[in-house]
C-alpha atoms as a PDB file:
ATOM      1  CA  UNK A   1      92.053  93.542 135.503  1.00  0.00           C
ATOM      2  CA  UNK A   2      89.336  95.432 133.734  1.00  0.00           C
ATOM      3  CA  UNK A   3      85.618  95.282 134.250  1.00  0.00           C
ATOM      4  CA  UNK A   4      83.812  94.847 131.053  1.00  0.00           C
ATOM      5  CA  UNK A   5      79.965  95.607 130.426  1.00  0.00           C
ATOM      6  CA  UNK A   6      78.242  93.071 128.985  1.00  0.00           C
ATOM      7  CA  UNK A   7      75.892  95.586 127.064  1.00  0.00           C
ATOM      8  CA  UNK A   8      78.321  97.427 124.994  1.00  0.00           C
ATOM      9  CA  UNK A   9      81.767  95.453 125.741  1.00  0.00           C
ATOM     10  CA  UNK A  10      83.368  98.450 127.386  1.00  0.00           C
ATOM     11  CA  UNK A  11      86.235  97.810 129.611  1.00  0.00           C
ATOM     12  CA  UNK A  12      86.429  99.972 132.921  1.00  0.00           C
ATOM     13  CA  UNK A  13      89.684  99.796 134.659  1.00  0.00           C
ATOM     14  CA  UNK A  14      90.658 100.963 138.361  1.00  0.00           C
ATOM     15  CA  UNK A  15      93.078 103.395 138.869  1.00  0.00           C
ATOM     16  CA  UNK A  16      95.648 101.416 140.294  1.00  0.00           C
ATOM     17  CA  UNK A  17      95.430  99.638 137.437  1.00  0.00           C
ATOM     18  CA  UNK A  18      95.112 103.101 135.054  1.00  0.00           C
ATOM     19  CA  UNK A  19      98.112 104.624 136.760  1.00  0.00           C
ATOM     20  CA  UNK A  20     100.414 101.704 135.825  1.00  0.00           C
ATOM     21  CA  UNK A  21      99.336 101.755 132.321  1.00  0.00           C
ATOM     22  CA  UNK A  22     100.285 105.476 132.080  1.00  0.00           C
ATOM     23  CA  UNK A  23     103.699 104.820 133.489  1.00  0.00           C
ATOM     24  CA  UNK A  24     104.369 102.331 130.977  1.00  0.00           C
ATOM     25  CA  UNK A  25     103.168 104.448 128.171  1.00  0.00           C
ATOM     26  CA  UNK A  26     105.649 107.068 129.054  1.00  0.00           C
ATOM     27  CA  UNK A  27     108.426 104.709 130.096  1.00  0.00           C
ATOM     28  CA  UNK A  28     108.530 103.851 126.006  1.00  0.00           C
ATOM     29  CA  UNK A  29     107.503 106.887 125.063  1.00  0.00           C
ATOM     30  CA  UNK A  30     103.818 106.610 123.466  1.00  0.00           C
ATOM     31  CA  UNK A  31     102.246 108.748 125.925  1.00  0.00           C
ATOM     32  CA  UNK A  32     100.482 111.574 124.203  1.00  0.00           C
ATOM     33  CA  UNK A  33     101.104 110.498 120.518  1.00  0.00           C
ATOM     34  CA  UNK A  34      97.414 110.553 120.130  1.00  0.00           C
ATOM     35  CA  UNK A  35      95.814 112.987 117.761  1.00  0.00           C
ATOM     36  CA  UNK A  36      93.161 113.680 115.792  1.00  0.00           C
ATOM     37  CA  UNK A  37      93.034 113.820 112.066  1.00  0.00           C
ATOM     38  CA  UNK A  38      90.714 114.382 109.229  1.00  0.00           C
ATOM     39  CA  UNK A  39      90.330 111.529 106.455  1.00  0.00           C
ATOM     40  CA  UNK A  40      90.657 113.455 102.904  1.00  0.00           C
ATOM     41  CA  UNK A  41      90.639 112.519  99.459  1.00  0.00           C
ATOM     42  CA  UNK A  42      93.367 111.823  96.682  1.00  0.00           C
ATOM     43  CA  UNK A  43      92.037 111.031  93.336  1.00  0.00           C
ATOM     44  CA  UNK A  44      89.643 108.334  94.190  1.00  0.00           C
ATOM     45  CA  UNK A  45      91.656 107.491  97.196  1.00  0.00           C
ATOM     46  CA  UNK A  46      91.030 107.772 100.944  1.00  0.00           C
ATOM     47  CA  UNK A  47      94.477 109.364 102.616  1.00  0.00           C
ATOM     48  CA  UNK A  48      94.899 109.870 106.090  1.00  0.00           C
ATOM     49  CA  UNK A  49      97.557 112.577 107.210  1.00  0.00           C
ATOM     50  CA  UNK A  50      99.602 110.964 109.823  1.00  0.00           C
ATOM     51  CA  UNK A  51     100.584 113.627 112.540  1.00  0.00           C
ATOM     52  CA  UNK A  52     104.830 114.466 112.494  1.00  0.00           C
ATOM     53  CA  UNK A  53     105.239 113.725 116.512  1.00  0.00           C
ATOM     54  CA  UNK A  54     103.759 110.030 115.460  1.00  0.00           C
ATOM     55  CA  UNK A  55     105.441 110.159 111.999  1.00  0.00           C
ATOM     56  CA  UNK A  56     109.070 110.552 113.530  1.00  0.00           C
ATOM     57  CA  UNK A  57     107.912 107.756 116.671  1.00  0.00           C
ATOM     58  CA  UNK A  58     106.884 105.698 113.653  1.00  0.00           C
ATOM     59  CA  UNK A  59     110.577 106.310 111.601  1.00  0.00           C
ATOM     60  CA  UNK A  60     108.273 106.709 108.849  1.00  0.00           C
ATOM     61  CA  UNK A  61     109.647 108.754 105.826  1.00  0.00           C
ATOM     62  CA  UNK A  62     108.568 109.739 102.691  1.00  0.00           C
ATOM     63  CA  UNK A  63     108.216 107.021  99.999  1.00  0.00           C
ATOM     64  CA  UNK A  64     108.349 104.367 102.207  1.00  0.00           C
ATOM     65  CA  UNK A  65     106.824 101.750 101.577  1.00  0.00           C
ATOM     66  CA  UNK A  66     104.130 100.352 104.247  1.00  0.00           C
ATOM     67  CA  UNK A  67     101.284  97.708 104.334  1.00  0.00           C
ATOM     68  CA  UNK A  68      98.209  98.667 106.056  1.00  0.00           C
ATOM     69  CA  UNK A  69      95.837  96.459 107.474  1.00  0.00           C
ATOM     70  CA  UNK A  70      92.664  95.659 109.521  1.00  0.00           C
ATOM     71  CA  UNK A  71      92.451  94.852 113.050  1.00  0.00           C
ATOM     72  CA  UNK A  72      89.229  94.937 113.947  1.00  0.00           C
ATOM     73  CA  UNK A  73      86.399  97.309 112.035  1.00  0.00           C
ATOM     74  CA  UNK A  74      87.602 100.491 113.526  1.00  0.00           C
ATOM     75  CA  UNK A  75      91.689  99.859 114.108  1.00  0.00           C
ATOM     76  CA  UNK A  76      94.281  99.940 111.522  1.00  0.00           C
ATOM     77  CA  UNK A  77      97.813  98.639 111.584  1.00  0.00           C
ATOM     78  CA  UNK A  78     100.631 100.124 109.655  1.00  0.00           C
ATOM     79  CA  UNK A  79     103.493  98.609 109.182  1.00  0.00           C
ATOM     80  CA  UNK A  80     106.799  99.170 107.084  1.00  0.00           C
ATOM     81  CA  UNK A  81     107.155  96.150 104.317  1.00  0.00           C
ATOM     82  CA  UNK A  82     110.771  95.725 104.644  1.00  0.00           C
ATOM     83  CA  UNK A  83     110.137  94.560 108.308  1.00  0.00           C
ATOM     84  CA  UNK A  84     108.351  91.591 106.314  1.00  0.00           C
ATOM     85  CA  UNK A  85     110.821  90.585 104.113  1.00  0.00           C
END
């Protein structure tokens, strides 16, 4: 269980803890996928490159269609509409 500071809200976790979270991430394969991109403009659009290794994770393609959404003020959720249907 995580220790979180009631200042700023940030969660501290023990390594024990850490170590099993790590093994879990690479047991289903979303270690690493992490990366750091650059938000650019389209027209008067926003567009935010998403990085191949994640892309191909993600079975995202070209032209496919996808609703994005909030979760939170700094998280975004993408997710393919024809897993809504």
């Amino acid at each position: 269980m995580a220790e979180v500071c009631p200042s700023c809200g940030e969660a501290f976790w023990n390594e024990k803890d850490v170590l099993k979270m790590e093994h879990k991430a690479k047991e289903i394969g979303i270690w690493g996928l992490g990366q750091k991109t650059k938000v650019a403009t389209v027209g008067n659009s926003l567009a935010v490159r998403i990085p191949k290794r994640l892309a191909n994770f993600l079975k995202l393609k070209q032209g496919v269609e996808v609703l994005i959404h909030p979760l939170g003020r700094n998280k975004l959720v993408i997710e393919e509409t024809s897993k809504h249907s």
